[in-house]
N, C-alpha and C. Protein backbone atom coordinates (compact mmCIF):
# COMPACT_ATOMS: atom_id res chain seq x y z
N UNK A 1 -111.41 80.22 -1.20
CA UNK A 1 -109.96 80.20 -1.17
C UNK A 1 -109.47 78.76 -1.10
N UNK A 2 -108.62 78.82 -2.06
CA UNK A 2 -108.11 77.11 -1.62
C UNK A 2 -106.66 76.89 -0.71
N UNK A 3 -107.00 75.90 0.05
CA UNK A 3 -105.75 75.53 0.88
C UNK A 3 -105.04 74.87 0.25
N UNK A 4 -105.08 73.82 -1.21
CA UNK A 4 -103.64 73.51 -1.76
C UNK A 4 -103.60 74.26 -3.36
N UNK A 5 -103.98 75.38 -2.83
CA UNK A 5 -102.70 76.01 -4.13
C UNK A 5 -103.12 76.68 -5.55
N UNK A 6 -104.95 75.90 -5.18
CA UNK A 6 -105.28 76.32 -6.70
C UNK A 6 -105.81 77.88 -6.14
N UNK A 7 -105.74 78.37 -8.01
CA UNK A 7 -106.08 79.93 -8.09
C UNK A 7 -107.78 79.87 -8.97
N UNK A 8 -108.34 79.21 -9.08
CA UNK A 8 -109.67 79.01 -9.96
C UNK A 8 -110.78 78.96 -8.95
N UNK A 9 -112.05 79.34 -9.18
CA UNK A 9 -113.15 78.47 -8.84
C UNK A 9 -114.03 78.80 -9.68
N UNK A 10 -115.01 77.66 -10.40
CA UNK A 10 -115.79 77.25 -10.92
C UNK A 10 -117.24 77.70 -10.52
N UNK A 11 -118.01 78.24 -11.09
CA UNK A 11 -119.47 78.64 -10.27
C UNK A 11 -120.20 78.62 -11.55
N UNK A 12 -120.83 78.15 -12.29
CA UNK A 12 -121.85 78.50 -13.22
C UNK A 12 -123.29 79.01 -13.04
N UNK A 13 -123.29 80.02 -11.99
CA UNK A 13 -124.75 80.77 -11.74
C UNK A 13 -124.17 82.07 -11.55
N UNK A 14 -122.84 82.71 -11.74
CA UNK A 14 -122.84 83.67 -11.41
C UNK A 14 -121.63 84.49 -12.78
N UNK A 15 -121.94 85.58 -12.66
CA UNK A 15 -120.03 86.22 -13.80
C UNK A 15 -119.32 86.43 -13.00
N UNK A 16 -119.17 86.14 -11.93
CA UNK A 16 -117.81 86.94 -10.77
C UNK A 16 -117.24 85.92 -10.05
N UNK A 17 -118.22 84.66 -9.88
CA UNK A 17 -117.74 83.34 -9.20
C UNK A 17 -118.23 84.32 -8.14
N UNK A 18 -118.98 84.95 -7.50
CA UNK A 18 -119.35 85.73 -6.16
C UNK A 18 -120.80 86.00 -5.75
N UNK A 19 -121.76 86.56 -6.68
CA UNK A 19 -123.19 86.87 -6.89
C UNK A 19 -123.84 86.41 -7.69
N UNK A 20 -124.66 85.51 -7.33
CA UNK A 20 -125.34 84.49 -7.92
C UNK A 20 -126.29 85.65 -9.16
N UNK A 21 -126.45 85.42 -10.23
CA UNK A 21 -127.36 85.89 -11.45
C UNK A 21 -128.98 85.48 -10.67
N UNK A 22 -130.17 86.66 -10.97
CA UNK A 22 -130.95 87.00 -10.58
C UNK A 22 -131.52 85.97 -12.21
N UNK A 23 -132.46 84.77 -11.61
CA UNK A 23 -133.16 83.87 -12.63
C UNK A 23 -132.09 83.23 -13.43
N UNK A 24 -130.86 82.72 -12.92
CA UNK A 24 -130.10 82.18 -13.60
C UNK A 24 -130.40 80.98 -14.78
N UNK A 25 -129.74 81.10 -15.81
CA UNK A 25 -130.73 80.12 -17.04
C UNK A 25 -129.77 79.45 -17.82
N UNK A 26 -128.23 79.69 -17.25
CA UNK A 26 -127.27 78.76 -18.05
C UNK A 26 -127.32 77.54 -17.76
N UNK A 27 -127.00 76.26 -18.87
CA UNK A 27 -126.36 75.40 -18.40
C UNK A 27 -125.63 75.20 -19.84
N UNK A 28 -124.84 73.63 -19.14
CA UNK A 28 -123.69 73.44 -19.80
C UNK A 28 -122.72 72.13 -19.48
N UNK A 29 -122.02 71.87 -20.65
CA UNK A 29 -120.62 70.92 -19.80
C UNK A 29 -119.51 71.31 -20.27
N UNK A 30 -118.63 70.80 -19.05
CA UNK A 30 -117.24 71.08 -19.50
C UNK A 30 -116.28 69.80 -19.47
N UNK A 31 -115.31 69.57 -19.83
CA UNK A 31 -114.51 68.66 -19.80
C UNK A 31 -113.07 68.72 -19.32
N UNK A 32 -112.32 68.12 -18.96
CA UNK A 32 -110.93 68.39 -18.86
C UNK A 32 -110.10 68.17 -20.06
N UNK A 33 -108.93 68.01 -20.25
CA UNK A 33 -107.83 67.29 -21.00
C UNK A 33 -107.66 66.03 -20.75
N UNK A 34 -107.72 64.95 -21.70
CA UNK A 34 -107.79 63.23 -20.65
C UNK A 34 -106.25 63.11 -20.45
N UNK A 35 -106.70 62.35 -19.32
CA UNK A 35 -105.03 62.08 -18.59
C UNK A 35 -105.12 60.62 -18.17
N UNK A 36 -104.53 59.74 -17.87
CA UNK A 36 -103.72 58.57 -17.53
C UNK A 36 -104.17 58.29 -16.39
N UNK A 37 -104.65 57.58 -15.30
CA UNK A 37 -105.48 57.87 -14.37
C UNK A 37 -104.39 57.08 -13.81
N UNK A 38 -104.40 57.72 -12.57
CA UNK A 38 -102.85 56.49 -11.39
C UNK A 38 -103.79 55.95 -9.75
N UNK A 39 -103.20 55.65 -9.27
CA UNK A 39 -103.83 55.31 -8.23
C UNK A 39 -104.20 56.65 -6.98
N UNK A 40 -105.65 56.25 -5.88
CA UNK A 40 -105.57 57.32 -5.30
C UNK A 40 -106.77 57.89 -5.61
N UNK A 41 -107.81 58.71 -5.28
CA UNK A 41 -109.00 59.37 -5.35
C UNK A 41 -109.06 60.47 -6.39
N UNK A 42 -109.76 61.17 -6.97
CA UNK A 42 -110.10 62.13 -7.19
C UNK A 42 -111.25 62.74 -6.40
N UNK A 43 -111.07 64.21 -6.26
CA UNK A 43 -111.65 64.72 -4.79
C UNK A 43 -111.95 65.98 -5.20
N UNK A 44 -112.79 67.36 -4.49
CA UNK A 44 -113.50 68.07 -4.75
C UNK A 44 -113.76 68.93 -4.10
N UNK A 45 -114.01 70.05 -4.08
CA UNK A 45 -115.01 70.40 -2.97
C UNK A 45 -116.26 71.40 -3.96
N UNK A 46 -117.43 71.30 -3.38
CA UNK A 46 -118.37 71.51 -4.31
C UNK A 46 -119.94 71.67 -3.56
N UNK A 47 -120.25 72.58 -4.39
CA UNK A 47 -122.37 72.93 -3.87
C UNK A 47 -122.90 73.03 -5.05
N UNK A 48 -124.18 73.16 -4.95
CA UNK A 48 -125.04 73.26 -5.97
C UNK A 48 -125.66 71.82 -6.01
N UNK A 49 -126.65 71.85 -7.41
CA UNK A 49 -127.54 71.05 -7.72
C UNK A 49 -128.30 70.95 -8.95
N UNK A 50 -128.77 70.21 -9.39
CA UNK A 50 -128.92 69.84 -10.98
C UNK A 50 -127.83 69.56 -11.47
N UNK A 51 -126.75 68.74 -11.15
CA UNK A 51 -125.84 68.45 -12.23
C UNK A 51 -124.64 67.28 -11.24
N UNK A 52 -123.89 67.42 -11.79
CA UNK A 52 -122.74 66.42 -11.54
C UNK A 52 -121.35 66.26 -12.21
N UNK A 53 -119.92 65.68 -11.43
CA UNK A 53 -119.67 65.49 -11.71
C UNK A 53 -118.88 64.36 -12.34
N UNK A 54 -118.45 63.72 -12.96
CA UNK A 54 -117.88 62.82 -14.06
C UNK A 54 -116.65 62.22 -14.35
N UNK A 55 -116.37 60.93 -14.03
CA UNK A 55 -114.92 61.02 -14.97
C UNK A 55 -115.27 59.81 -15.58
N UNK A 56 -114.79 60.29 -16.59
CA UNK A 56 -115.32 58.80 -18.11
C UNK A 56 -113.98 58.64 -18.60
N UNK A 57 -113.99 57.13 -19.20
CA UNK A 57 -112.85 57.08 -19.76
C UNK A 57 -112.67 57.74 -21.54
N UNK A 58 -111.78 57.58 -21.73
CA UNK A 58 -111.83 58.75 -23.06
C UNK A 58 -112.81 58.16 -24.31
N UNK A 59 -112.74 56.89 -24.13
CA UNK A 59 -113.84 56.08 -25.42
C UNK A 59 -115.05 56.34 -25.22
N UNK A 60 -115.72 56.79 -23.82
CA UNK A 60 -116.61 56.33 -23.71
C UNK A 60 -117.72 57.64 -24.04
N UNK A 61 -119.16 56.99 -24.98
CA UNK A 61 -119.58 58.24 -25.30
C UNK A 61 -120.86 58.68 -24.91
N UNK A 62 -120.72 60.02 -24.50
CA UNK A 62 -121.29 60.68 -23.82
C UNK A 62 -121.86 61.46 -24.66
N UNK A 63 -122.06 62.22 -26.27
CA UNK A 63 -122.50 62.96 -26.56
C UNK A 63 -124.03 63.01 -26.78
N UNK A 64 -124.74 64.08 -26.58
CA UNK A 64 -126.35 63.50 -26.37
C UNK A 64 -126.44 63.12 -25.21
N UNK A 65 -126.06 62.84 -24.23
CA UNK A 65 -126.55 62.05 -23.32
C UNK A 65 -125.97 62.69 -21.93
N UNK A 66 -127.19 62.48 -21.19
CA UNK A 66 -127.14 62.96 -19.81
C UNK A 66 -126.40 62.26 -18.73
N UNK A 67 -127.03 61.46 -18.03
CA UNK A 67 -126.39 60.70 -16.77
C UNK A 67 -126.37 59.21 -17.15
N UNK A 68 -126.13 58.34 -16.80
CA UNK A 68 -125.89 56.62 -16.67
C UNK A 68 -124.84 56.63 -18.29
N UNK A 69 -123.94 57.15 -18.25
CA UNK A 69 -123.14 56.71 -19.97
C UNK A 69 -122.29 55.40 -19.03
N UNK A 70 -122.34 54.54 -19.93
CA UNK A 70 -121.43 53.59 -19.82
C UNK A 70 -119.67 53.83 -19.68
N UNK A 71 -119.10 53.28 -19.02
CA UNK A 71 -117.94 54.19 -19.01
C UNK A 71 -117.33 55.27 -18.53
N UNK A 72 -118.41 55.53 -17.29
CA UNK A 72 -118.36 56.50 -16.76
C UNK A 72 -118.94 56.09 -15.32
N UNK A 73 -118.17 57.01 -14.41
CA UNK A 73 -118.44 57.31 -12.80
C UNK A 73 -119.03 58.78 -12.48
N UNK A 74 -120.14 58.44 -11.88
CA UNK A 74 -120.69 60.21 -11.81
C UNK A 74 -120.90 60.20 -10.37
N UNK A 75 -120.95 61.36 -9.90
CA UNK A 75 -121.39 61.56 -8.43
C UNK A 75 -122.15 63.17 -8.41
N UNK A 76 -123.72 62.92 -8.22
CA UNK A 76 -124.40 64.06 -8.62
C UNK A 76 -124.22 65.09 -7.63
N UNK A 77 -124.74 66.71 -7.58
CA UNK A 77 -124.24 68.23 -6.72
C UNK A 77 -126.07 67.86 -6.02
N UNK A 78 -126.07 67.66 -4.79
CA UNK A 78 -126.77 67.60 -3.85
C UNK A 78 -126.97 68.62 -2.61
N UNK A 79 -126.34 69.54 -2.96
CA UNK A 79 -125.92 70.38 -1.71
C UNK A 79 -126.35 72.00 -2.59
N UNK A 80 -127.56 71.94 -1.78
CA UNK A 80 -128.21 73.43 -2.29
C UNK A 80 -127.55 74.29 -1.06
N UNK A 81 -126.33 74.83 -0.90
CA UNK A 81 -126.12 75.53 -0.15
C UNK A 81 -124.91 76.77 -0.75
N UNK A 82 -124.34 77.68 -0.13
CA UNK A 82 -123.28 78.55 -0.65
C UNK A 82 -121.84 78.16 0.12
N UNK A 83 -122.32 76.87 1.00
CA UNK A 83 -121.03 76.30 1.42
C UNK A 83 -120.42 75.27 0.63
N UNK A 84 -119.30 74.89 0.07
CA UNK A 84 -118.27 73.74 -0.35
C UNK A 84 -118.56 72.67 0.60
N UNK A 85 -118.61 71.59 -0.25
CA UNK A 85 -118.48 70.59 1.15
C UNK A 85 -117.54 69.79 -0.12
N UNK A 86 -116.70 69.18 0.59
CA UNK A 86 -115.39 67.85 0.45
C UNK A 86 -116.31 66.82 -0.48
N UNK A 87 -116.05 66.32 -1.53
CA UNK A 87 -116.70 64.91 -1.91
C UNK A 87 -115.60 64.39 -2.79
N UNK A 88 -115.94 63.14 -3.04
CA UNK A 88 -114.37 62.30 -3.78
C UNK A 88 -114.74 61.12 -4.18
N UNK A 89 -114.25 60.45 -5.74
CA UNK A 89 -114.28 59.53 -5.97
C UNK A 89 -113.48 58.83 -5.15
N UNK A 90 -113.79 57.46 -4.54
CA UNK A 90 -112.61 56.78 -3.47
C UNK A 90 -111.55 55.89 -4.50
N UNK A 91 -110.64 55.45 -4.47
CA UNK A 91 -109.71 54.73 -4.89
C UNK A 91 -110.26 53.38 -5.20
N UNK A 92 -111.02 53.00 -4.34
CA UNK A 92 -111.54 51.24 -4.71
C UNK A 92 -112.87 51.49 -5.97
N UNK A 93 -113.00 52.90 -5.73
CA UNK A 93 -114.46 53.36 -6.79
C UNK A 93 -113.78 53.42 -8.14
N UNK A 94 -112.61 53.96 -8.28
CA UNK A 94 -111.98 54.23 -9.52
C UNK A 94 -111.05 52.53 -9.95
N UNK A 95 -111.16 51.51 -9.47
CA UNK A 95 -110.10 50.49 -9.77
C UNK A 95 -110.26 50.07 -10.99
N UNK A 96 -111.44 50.07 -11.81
CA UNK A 96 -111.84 49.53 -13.11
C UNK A 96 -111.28 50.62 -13.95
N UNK A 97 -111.13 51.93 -13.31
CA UNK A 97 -110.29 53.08 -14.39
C UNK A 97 -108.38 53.17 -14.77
N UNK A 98 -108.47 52.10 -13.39
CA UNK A 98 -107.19 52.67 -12.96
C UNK A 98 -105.99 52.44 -14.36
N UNK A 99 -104.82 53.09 -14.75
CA UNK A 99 -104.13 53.30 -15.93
C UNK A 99 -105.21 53.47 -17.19
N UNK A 100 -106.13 53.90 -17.56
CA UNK A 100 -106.86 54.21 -18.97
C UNK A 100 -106.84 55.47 -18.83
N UNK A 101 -106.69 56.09 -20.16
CA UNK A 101 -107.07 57.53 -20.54
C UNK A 101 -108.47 57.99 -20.32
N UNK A 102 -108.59 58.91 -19.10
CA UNK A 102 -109.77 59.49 -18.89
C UNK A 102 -109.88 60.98 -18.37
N UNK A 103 -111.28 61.36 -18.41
CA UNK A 103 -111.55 62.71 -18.70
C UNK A 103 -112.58 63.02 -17.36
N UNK A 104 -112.60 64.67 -17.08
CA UNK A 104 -113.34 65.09 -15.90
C UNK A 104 -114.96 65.45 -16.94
N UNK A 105 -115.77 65.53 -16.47
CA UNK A 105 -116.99 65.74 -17.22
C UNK A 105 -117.93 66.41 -15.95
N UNK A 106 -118.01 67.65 -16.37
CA UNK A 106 -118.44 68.92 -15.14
C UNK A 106 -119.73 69.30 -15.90
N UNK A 107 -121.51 68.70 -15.81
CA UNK A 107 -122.33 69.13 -16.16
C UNK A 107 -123.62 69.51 -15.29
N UNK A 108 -123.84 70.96 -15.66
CA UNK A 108 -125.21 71.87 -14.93
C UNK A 108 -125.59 71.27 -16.27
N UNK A 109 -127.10 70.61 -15.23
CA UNK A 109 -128.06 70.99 -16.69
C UNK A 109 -129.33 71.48 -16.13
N UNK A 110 -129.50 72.54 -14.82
CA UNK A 110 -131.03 72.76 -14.41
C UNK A 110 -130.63 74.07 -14.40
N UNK A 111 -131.71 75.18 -14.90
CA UNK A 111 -131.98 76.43 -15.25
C UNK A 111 -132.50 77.41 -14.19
N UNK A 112 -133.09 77.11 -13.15
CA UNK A 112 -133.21 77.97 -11.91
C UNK A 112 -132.89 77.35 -10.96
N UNK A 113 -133.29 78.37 -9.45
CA UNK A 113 -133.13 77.93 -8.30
C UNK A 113 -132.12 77.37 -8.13
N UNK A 114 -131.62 76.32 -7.29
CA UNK A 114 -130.23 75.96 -7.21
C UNK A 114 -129.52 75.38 -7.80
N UNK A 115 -129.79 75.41 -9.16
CA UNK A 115 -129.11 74.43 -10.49
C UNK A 115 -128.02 75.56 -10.84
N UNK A 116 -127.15 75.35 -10.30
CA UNK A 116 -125.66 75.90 -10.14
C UNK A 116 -124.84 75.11 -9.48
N UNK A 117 -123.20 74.85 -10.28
CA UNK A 117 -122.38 74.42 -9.51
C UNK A 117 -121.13 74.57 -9.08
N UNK A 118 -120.85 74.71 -8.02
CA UNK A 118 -119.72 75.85 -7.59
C UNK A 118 -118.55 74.27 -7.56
N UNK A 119 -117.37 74.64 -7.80
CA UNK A 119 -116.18 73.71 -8.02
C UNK A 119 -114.91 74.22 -7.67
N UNK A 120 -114.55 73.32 -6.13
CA UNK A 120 -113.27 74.42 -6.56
C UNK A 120 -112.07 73.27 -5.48
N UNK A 121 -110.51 73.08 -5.92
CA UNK A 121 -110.05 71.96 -5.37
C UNK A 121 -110.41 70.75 -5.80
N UNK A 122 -110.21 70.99 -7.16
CA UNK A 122 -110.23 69.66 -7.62
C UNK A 122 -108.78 68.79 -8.10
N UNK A 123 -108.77 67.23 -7.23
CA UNK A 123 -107.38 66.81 -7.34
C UNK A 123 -107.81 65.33 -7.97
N UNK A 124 -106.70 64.98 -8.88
CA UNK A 124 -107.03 63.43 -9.68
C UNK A 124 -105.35 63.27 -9.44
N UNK A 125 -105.37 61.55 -9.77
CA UNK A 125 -103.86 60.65 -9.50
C UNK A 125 -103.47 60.31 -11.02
N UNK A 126 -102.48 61.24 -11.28
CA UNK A 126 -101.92 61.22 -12.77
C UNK A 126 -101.18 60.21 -12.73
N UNK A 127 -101.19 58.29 -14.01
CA UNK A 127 -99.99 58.14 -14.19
C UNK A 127 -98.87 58.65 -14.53
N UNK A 128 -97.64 58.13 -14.37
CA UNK A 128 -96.39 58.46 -14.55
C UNK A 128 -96.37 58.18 -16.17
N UNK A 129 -96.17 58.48 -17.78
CA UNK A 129 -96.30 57.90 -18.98
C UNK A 129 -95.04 56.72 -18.92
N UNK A 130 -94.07 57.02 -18.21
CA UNK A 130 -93.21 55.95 -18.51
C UNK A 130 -93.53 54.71 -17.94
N UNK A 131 -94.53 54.51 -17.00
CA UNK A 131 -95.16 53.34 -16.61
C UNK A 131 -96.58 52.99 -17.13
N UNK A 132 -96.95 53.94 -17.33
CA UNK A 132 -98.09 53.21 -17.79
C UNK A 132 -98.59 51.99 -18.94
N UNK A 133 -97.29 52.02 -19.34
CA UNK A 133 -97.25 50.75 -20.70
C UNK A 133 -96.75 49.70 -19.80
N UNK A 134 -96.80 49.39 -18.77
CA UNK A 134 -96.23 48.04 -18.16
C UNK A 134 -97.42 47.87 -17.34
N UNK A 135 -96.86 48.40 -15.93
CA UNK A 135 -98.05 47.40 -14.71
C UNK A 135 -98.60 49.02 -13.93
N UNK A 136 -99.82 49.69 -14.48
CA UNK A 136 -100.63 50.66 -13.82
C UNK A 136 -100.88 50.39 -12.49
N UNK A 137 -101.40 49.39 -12.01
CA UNK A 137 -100.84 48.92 -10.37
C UNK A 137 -100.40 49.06 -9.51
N UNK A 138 -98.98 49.01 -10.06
CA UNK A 138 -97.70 49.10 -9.26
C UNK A 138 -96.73 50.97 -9.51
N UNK A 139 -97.43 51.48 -10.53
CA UNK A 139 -96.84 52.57 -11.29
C UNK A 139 -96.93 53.74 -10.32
N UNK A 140 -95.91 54.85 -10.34
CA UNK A 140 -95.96 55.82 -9.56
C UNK A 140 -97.11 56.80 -9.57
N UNK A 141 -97.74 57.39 -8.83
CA UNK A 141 -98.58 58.59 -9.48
C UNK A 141 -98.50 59.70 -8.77
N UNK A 142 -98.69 60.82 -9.32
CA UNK A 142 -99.03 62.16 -8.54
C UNK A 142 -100.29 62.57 -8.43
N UNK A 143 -99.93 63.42 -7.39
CA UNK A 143 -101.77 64.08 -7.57
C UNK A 143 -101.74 65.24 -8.31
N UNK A 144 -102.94 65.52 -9.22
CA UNK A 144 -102.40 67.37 -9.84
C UNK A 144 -104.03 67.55 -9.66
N UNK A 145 -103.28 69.15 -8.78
CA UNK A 145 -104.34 70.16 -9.08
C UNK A 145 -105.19 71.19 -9.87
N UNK A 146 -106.00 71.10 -10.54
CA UNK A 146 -106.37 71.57 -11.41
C UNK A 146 -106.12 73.25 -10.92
N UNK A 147 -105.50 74.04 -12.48
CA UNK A 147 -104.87 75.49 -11.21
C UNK A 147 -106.07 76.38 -11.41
């Protein structure tokens, strides 16, 4: 259940987001819509393992390719458990992103055992578009929840 608002959660080991699949064997990535990045964290809450998640800026390329892409911030799913735990890009981690067009990059790539990743409360700092052509810096931002 989320406490700000979103109606989603993310699980790729299960069809219900509830009961994990008996020899689960998917994997996969997903991406967001790229957005304007403003000041402020992007944050999470999340379990599982074999995978990670991502935010790259929109140039940067990732196809074929697993972990270390240039252009990109990853923070891998370490938590073999059925509990969420809180994790977050910090604000001083994202400063080289800050105002560029960038994207969420959500990839399982391990086929059993706890290579599943549950996602849910995920928040990023949208620029404002009418600032972002001047000083990203100083520019307003919101936070949006992915719903």
């Amino acid at each position: 259940s989320s406490q700000s608002g979103g109606e989603l959660l993310l699980h790729t080991g299960s069809d219900s987001g509830v009961r994990l699949r008996k020899g689960e064997r998917r994997v996969g990535e997903m991406r967001s819509a790229p957005f304007f990045i403003g000041r402020g964290e992007i944050s999470w809450e999340g379990s599982g393992a074999g995978g990670f998640v991502a935010v790259c800026k929109a140039d940067a390329v990732v196809e074929g390719r697993d972990e270390g892409v240039a252009g990109c911030l990853e923070r891998r799913f370490h938590t073999p458990s059925a509990r969420l735990e809180r994790e977050a890009f910090s604000e001083d981690e994202l400063l080289s992103f800050l105002g560029a067009a960038v994207y969420l990059r959500i990839v399982d790539r391990q086929k059993g055992g706890w290579g599943f990743l549950a996602l849910d409360n995920i928040a990023y700092p949208v620029l404002s578009e009418s600032e972002n052509d001047t000083h990203p810096e100083e520019a307003a931002t919101s936070v949006t929840d992915l719903p």
